[in-house]
C-alpha atoms as a PDB file:
ATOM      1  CA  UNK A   1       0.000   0.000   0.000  1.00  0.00           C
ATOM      2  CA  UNK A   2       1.283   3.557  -0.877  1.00  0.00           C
ATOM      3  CA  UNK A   3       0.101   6.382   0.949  1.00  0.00           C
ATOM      4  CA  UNK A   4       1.368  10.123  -0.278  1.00  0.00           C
ATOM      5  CA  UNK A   5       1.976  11.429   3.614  1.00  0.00           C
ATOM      6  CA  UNK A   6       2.582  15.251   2.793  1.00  0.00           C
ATOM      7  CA  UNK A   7       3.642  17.039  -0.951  1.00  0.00           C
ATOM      8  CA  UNK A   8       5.485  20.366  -0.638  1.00  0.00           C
ATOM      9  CA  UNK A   9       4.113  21.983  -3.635  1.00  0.00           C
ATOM     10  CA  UNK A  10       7.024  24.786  -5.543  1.00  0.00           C
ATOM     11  CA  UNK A  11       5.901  27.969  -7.006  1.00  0.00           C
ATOM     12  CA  UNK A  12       8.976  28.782  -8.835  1.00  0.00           C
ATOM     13  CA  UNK A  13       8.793  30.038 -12.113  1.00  0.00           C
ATOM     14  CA  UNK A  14      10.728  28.692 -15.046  1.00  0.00           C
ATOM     15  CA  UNK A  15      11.477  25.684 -12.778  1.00  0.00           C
ATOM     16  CA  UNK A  16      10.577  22.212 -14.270  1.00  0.00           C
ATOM     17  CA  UNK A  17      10.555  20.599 -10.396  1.00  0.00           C
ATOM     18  CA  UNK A  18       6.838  21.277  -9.170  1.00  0.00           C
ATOM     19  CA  UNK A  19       6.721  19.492  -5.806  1.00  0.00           C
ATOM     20  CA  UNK A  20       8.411  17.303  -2.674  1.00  0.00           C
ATOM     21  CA  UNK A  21       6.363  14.292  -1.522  1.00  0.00           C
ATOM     22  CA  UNK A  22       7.043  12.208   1.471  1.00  0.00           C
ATOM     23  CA  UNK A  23       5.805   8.397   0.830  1.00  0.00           C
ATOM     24  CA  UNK A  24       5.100   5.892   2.994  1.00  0.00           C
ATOM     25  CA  UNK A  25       4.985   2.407   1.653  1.00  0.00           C
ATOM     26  CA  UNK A  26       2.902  -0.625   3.521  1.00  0.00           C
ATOM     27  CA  UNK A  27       3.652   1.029   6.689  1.00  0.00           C
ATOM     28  CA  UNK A  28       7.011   0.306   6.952  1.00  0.00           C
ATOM     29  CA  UNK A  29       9.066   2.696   4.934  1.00  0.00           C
ATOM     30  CA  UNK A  30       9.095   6.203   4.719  1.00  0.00           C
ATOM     31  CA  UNK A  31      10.505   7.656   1.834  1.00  0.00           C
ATOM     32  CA  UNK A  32      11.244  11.049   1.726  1.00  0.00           C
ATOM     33  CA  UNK A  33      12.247  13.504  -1.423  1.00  0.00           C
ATOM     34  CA  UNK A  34      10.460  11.903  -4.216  1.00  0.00           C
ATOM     35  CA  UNK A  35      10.246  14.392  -6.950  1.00  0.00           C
ATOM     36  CA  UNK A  36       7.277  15.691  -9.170  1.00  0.00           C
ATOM     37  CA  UNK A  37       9.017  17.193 -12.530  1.00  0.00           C
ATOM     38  CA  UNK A  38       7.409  18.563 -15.508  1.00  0.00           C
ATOM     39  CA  UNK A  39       9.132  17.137 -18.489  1.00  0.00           C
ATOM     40  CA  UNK A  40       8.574  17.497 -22.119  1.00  0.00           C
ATOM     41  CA  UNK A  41       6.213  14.581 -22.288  1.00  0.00           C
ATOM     42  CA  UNK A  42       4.660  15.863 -18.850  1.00  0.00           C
ATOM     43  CA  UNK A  43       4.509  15.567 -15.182  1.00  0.00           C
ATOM     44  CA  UNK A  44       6.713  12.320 -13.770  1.00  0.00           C
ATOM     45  CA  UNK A  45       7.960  11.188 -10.715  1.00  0.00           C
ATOM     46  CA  UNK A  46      12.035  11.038  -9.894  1.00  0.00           C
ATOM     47  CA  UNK A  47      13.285   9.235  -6.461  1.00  0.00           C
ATOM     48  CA  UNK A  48      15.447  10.766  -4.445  1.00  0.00           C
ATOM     49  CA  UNK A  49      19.365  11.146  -5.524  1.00  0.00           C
ATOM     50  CA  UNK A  50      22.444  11.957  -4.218  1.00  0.00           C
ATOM     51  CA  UNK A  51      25.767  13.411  -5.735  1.00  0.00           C
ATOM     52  CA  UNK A  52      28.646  10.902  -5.916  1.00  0.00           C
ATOM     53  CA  UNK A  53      32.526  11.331  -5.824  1.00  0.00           C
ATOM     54  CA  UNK A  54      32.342  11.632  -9.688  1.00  0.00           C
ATOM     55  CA  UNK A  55      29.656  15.014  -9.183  1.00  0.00           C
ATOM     56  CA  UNK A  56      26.857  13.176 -10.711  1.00  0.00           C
ATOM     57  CA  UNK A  57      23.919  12.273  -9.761  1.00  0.00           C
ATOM     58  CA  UNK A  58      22.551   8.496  -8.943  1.00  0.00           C
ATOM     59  CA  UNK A  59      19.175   7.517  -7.352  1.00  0.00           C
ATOM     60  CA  UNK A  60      19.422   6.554  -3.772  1.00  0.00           C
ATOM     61  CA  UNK A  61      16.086   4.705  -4.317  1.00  0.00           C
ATOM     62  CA  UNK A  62      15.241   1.902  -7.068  1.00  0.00           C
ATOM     63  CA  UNK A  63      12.245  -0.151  -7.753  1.00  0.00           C
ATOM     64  CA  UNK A  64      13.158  -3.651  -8.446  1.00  0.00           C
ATOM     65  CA  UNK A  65       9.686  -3.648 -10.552  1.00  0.00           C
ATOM     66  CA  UNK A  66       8.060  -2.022 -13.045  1.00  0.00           C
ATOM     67  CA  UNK A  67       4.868  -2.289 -11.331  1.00  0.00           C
ATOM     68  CA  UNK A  68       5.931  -0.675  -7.747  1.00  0.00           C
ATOM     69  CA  UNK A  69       7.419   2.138  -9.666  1.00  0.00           C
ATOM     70  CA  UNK A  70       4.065   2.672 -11.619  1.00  0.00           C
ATOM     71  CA  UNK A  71       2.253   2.811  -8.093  1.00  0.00           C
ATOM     72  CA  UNK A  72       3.932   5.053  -6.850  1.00  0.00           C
ATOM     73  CA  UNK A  73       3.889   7.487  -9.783  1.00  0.00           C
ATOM     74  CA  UNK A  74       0.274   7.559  -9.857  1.00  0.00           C
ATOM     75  CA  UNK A  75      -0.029   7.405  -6.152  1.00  0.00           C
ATOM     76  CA  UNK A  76       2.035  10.768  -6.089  1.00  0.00           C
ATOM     77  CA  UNK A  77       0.426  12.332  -9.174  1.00  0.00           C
ATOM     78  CA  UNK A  78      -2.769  11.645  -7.849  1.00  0.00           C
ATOM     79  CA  UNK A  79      -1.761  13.445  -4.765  1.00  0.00           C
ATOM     80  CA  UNK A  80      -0.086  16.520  -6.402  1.00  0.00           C
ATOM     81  CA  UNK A  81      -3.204  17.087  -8.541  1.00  0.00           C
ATOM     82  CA  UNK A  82      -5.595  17.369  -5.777  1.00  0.00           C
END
């Protein structure tokens, strides 16, 4: 179960990251930083990164399926279009 526990919506202008959400998944993991991004296809959801020795970026946070990571995008979207 995936429940969107809080979005920090952005009002920057120009910006293509719209929003924060913390996520909790089947009460046992909160995840904190997940993205909402407006891309050139639309809005999509990016898990949280972190810089590495090399100054890029990597995802601290990977779905090992297709489906959880489909969940939680519309679980998130659905929350940041309320």
């Amino acid at each position: 179960m995936i429940v969107v526990q809080k979005i920090f919506k952005l009002n920057k202008k120009g910006s293509s990251l719209k929003a924060f959400a913390n996520v909790v998944l089947d009460d046992k993991l909160l995840l904190k930083g997940v993205k909402v991004v407006e891309g050139k296809d639309g809005l999509f959801v990016a898990m949280p990164q972190q810089k590495g020795k090399d100054d890029k970026w990597y995802e601290a946070v990977t779905f090992l399926t297709e489906e959880g990571k489909e969940a939680l995008q519309e679980a998130v979207l659905k929350a940041y279009k309320k």
